[in-house]
N, C-alpha and C. Protein backbone atom coordinates (compact mmCIF):
# COMPACT_ATOMS: atom_id res chain seq x y z
N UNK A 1 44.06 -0.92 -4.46
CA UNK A 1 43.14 -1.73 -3.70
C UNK A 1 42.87 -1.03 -2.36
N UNK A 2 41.88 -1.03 -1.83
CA UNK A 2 40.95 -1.06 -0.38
C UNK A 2 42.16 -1.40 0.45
N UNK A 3 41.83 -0.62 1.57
CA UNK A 3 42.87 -0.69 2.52
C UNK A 3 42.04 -1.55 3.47
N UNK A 4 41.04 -1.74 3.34
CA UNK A 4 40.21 -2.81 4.07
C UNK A 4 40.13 -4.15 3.60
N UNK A 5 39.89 -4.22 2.22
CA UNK A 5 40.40 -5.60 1.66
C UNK A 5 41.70 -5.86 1.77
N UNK A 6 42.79 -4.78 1.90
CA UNK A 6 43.92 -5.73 2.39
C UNK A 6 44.26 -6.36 3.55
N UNK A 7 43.50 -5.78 4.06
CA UNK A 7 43.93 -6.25 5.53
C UNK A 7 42.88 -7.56 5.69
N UNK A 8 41.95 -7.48 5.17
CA UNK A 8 41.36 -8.38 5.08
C UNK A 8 41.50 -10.20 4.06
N UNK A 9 42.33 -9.78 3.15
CA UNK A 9 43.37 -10.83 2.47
C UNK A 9 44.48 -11.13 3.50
N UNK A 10 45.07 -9.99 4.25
CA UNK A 10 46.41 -10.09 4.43
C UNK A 10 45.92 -11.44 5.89
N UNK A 11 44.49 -11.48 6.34
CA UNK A 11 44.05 -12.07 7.83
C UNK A 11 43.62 -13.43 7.01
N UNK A 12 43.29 -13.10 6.02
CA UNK A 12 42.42 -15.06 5.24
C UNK A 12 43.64 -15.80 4.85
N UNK A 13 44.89 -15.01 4.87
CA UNK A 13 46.76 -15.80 4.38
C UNK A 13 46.25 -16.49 5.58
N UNK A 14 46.80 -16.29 6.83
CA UNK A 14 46.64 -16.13 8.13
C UNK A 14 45.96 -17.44 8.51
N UNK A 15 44.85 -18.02 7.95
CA UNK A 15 44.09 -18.59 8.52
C UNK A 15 44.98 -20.57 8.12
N UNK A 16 44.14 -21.43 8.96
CA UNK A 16 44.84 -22.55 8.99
C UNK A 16 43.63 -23.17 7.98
N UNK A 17 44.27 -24.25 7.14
CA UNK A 17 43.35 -25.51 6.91
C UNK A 17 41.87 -25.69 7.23
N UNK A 18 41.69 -25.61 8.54
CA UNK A 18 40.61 -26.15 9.05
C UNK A 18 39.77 -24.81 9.52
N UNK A 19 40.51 -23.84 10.24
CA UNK A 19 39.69 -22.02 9.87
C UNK A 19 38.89 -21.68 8.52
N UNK A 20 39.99 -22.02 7.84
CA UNK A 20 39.34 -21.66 6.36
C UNK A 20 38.10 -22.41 6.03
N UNK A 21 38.20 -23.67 6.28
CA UNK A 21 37.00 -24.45 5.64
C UNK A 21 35.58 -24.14 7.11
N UNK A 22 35.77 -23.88 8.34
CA UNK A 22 35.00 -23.27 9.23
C UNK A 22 34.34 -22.22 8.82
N UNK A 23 35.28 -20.93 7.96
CA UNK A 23 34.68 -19.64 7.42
C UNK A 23 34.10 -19.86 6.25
N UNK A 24 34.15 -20.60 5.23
CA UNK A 24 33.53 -21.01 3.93
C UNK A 24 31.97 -22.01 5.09
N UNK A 25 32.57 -22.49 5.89
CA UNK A 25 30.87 -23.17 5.95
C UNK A 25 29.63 -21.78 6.49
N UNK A 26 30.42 -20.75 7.57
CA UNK A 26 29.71 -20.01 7.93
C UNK A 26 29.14 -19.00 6.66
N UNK A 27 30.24 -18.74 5.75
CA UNK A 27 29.45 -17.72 5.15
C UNK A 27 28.74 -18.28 4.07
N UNK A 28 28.22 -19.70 4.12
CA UNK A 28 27.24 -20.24 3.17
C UNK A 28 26.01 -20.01 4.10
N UNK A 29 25.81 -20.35 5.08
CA UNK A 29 25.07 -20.00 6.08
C UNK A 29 24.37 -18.41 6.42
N UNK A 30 25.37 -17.52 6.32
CA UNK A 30 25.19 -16.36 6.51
C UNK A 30 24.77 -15.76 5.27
N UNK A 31 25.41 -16.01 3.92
CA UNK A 31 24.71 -14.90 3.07
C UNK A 31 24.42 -16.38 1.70
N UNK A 32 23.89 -17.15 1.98
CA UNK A 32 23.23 -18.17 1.41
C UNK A 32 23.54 -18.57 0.11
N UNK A 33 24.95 -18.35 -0.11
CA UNK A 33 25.69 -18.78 -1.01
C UNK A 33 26.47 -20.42 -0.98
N UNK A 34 25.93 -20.96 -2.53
CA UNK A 34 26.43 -22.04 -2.79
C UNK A 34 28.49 -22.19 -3.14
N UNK A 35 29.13 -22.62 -2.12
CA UNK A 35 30.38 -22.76 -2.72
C UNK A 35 31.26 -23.49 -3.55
N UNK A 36 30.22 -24.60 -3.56
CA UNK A 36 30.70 -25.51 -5.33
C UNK A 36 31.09 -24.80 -5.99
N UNK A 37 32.33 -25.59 -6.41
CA UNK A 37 33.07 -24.45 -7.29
C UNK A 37 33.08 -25.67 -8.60
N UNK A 38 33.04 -25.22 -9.74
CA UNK A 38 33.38 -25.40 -11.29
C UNK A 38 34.09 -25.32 -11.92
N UNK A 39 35.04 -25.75 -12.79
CA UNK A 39 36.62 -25.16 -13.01
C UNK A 39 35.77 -24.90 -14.68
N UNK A 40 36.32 -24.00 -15.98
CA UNK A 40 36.10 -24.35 -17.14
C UNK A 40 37.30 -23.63 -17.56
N UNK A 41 37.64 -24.07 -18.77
CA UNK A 41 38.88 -23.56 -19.28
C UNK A 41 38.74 -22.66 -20.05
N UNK A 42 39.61 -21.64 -19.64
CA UNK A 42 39.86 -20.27 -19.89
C UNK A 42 40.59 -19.88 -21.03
N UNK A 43 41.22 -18.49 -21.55
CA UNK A 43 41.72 -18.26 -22.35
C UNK A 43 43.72 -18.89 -21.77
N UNK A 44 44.33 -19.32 -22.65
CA UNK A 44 45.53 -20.12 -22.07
C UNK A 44 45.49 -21.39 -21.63
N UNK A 45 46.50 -21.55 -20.53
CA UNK A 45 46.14 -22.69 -19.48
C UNK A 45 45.55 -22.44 -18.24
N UNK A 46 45.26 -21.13 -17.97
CA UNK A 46 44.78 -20.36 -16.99
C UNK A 46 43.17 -21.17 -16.62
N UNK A 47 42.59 -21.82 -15.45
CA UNK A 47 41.49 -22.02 -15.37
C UNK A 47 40.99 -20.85 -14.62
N UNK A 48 39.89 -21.15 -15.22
CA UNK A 48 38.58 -19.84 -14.44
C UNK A 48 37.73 -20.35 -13.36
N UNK A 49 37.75 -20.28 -12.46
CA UNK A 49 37.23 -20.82 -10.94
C UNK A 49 35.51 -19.41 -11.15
N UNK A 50 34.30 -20.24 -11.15
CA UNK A 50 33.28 -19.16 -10.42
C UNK A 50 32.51 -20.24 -9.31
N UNK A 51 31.70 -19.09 -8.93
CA UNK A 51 30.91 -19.50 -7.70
C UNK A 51 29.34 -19.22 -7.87
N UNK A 52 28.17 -20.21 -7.70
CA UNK A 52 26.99 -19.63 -8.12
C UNK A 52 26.66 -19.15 -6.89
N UNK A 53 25.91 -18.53 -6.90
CA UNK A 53 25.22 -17.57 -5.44
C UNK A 53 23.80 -18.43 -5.65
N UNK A 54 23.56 -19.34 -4.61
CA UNK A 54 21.85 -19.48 -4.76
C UNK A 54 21.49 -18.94 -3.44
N UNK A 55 20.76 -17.77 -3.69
CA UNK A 55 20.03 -17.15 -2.42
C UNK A 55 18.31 -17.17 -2.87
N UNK A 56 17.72 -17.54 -1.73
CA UNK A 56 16.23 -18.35 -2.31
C UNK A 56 15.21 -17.50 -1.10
N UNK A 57 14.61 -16.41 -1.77
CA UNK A 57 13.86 -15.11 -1.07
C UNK A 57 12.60 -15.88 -1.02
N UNK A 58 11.95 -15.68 0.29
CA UNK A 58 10.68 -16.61 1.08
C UNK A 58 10.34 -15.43 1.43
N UNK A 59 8.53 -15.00 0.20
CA UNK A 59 8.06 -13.90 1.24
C UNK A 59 7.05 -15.01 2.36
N UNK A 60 6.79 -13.65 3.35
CA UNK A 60 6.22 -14.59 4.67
C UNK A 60 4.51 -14.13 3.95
N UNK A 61 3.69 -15.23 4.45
CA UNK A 61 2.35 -14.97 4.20
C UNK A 61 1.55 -13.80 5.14
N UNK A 62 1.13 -12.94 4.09
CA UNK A 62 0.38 -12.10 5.60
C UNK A 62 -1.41 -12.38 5.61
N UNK A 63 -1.94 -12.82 4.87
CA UNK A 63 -3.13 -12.82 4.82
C UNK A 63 -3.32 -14.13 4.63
N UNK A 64 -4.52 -14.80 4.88
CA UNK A 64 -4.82 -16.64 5.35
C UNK A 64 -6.49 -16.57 5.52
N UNK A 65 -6.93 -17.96 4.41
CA UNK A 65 -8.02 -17.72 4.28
C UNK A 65 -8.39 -19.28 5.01
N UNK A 66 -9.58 -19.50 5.90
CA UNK A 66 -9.73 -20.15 6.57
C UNK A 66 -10.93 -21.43 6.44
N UNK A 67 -10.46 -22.50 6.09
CA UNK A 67 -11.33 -23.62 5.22
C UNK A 67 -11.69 -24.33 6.37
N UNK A 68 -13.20 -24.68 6.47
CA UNK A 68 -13.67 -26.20 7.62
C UNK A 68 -14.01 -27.20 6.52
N UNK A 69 -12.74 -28.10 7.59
CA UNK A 69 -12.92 -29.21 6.44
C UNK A 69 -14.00 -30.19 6.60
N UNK A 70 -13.77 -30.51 8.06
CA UNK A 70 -14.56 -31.64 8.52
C UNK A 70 -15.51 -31.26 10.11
N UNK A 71 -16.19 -31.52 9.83
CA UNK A 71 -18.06 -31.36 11.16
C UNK A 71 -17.89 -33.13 11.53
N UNK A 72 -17.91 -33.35 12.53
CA UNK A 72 -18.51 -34.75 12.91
C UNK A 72 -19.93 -34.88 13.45
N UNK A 73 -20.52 -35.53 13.06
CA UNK A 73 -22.11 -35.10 13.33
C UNK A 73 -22.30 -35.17 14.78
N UNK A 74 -22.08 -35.52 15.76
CA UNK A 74 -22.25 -35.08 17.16
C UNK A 74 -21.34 -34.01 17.41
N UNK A 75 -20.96 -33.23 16.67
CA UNK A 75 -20.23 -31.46 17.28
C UNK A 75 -21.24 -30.65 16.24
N UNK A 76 -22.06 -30.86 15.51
CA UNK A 76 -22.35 -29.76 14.49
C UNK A 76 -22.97 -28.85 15.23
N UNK A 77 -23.44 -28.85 16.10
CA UNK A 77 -24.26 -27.60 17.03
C UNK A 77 -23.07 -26.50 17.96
N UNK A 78 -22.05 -27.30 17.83
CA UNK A 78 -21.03 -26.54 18.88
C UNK A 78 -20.49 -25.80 17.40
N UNK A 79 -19.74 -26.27 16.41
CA UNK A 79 -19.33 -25.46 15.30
C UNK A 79 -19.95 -24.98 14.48
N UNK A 80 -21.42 -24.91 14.66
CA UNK A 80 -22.77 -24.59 14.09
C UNK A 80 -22.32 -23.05 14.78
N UNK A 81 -22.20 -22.64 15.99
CA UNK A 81 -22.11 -21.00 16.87
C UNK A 81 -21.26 -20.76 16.65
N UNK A 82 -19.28 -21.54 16.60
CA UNK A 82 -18.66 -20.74 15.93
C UNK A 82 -18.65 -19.90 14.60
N UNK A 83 -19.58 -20.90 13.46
CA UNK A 83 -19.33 -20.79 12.18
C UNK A 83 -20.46 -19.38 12.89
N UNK A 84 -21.57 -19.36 13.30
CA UNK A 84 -21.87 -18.08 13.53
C UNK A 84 -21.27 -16.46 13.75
N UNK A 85 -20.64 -16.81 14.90
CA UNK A 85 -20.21 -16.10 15.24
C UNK A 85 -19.25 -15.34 14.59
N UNK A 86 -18.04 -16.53 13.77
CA UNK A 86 -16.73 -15.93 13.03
C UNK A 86 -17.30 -15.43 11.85
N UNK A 87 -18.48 -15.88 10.78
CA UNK A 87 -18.72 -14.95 10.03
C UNK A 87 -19.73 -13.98 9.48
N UNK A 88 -20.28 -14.23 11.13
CA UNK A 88 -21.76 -13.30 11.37
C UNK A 88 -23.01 -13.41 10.39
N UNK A 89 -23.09 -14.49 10.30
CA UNK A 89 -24.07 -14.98 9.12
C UNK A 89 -25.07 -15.84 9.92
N UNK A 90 -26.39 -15.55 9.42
CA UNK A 90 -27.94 -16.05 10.19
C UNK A 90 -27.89 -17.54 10.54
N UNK A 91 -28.65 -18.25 10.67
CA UNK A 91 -28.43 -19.79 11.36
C UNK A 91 -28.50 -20.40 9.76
N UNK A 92 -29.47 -20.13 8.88
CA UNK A 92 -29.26 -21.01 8.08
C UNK A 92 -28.19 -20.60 7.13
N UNK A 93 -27.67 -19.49 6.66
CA UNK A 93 -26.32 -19.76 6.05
C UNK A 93 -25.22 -20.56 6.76
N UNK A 94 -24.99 -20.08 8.32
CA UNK A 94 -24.20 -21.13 8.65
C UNK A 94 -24.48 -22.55 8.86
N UNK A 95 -25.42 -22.78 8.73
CA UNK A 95 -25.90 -24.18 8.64
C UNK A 95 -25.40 -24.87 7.20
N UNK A 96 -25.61 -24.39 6.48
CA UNK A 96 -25.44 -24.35 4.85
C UNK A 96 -23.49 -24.84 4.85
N UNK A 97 -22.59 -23.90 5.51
CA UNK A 97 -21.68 -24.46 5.67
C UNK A 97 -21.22 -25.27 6.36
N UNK A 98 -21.83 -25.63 7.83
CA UNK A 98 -21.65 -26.86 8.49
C UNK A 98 -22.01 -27.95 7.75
N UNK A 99 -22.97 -28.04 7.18
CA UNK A 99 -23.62 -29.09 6.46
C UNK A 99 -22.72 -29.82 5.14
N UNK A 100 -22.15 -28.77 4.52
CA UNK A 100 -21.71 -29.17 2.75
C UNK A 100 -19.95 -28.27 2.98
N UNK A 101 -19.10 -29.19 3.83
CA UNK A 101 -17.67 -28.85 3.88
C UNK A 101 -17.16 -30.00 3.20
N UNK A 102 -16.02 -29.06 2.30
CA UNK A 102 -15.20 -28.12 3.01
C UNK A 102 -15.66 -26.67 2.11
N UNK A 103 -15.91 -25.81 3.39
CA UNK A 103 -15.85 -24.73 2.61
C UNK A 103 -14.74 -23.95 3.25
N UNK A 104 -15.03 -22.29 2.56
CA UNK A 104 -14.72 -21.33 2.93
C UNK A 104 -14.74 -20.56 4.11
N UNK A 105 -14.28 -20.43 5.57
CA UNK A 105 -15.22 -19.78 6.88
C UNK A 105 -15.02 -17.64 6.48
N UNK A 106 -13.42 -17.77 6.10
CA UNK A 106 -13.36 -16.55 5.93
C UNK A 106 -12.16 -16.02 5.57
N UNK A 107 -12.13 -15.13 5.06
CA UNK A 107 -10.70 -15.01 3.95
C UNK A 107 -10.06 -13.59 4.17
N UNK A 108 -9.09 -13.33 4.06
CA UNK A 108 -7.78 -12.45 4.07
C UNK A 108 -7.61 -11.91 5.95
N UNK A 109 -7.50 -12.90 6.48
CA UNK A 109 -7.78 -13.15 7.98
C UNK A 109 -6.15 -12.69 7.88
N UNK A 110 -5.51 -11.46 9.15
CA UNK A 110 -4.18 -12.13 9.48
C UNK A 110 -3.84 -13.19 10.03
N UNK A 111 -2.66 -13.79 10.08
CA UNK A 111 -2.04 -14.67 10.77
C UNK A 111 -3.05 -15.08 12.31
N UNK A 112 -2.63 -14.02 13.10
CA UNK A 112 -3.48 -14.29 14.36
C UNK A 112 -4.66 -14.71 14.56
N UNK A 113 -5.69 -13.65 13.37
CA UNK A 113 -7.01 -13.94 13.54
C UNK A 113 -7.45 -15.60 13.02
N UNK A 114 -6.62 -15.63 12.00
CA UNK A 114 -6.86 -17.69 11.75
C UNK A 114 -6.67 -18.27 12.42
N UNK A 115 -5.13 -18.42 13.22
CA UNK A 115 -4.83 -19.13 14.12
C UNK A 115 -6.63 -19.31 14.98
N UNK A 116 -6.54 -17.81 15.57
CA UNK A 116 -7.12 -18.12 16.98
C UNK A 116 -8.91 -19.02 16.10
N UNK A 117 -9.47 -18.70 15.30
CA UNK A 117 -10.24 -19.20 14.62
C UNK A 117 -10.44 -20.50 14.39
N UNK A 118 -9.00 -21.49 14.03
CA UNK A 118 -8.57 -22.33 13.28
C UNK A 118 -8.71 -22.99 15.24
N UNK A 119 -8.22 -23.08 16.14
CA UNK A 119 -7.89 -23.15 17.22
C UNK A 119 -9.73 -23.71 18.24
N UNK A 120 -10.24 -22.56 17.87
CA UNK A 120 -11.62 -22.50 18.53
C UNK A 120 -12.49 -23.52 17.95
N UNK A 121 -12.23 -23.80 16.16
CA UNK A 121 -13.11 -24.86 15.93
C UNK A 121 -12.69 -25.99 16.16
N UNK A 122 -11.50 -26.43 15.81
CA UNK A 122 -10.66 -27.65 16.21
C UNK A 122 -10.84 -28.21 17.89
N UNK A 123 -11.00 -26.88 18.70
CA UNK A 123 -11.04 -27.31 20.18
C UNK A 123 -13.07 -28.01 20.08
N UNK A 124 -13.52 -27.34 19.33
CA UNK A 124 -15.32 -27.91 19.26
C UNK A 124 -15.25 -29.26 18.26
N UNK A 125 -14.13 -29.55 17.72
CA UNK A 125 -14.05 -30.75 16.84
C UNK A 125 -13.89 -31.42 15.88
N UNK A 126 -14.17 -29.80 15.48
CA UNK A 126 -13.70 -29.70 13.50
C UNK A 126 -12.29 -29.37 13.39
N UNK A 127 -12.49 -30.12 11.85
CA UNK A 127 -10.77 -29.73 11.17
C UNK A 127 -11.02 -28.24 10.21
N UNK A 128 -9.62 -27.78 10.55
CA UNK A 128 -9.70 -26.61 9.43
C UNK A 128 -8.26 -26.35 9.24
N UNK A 129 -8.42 -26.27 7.78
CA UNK A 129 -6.91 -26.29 7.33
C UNK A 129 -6.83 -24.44 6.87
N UNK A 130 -5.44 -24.21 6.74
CA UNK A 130 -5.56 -22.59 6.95
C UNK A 130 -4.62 -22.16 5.40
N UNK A 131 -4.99 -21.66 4.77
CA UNK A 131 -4.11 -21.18 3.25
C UNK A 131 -4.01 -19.83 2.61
């Protein structure tokens, strides 16, 4: 055996009652392991103790496509110039989407660029949800 795992057994003897169950909560925390344990019977009288590992991988979103949901008819002229502006489209296409939401404003936006997007119409009055 590892001269590092022993010393490392020889320090977990070592530990009290209440250490031990402190280090089992941290390293569920730290490497996202479930410590429910299961007993099933083994070859003999010997039980077999395992441990499931649930570690649950979250990729982060990098791209966000940007929906107006809702125009209230006294702002449509103020989100009438954003919808301009954010997807550089003539008065009557953006009219076309002020008019018949929820649509689409603009898609594979990073993070930032929706936010600040999502931000500018909401401050003129509209809702826009971000996905």
């Amino acid at each position: 055996m590892n001269e590092k795992i022993k010393g490392i057994l020889e320090e977990l003897k070592s530990l009290t009652l209440v250490e031990a169950a402190e280090l089992v909560s941290e390293m569920e925390k730290v490497f996202g392991i479930d410590t429910s344990v299961s007993i099933s019977a083994s070859v003999g009288s010997t039980p077999m103790v395992t441990t499931t590992p649930s570690v649950e991988i979250v990729e982060e979103k990098t791209q966000f496509d940007v929906f107006l949901q809702t125009v209230p008819a006294d702002k449509k002229i103020a989100i009438l110039k954003i919808v301009r502006n954010v997807t550089g489209f003539g008065l009557k296409e953006s009219k076309d989407i002020v008019d018949n939401v929820p649509k689409v404003l603009k898609e594979g936006l990073s993070k930032e660029e929706a936010e600040t997007i999502k931000k500018d119409v909401e401050a003129a009055g509209g809702t826009v949800t971000l996905k």
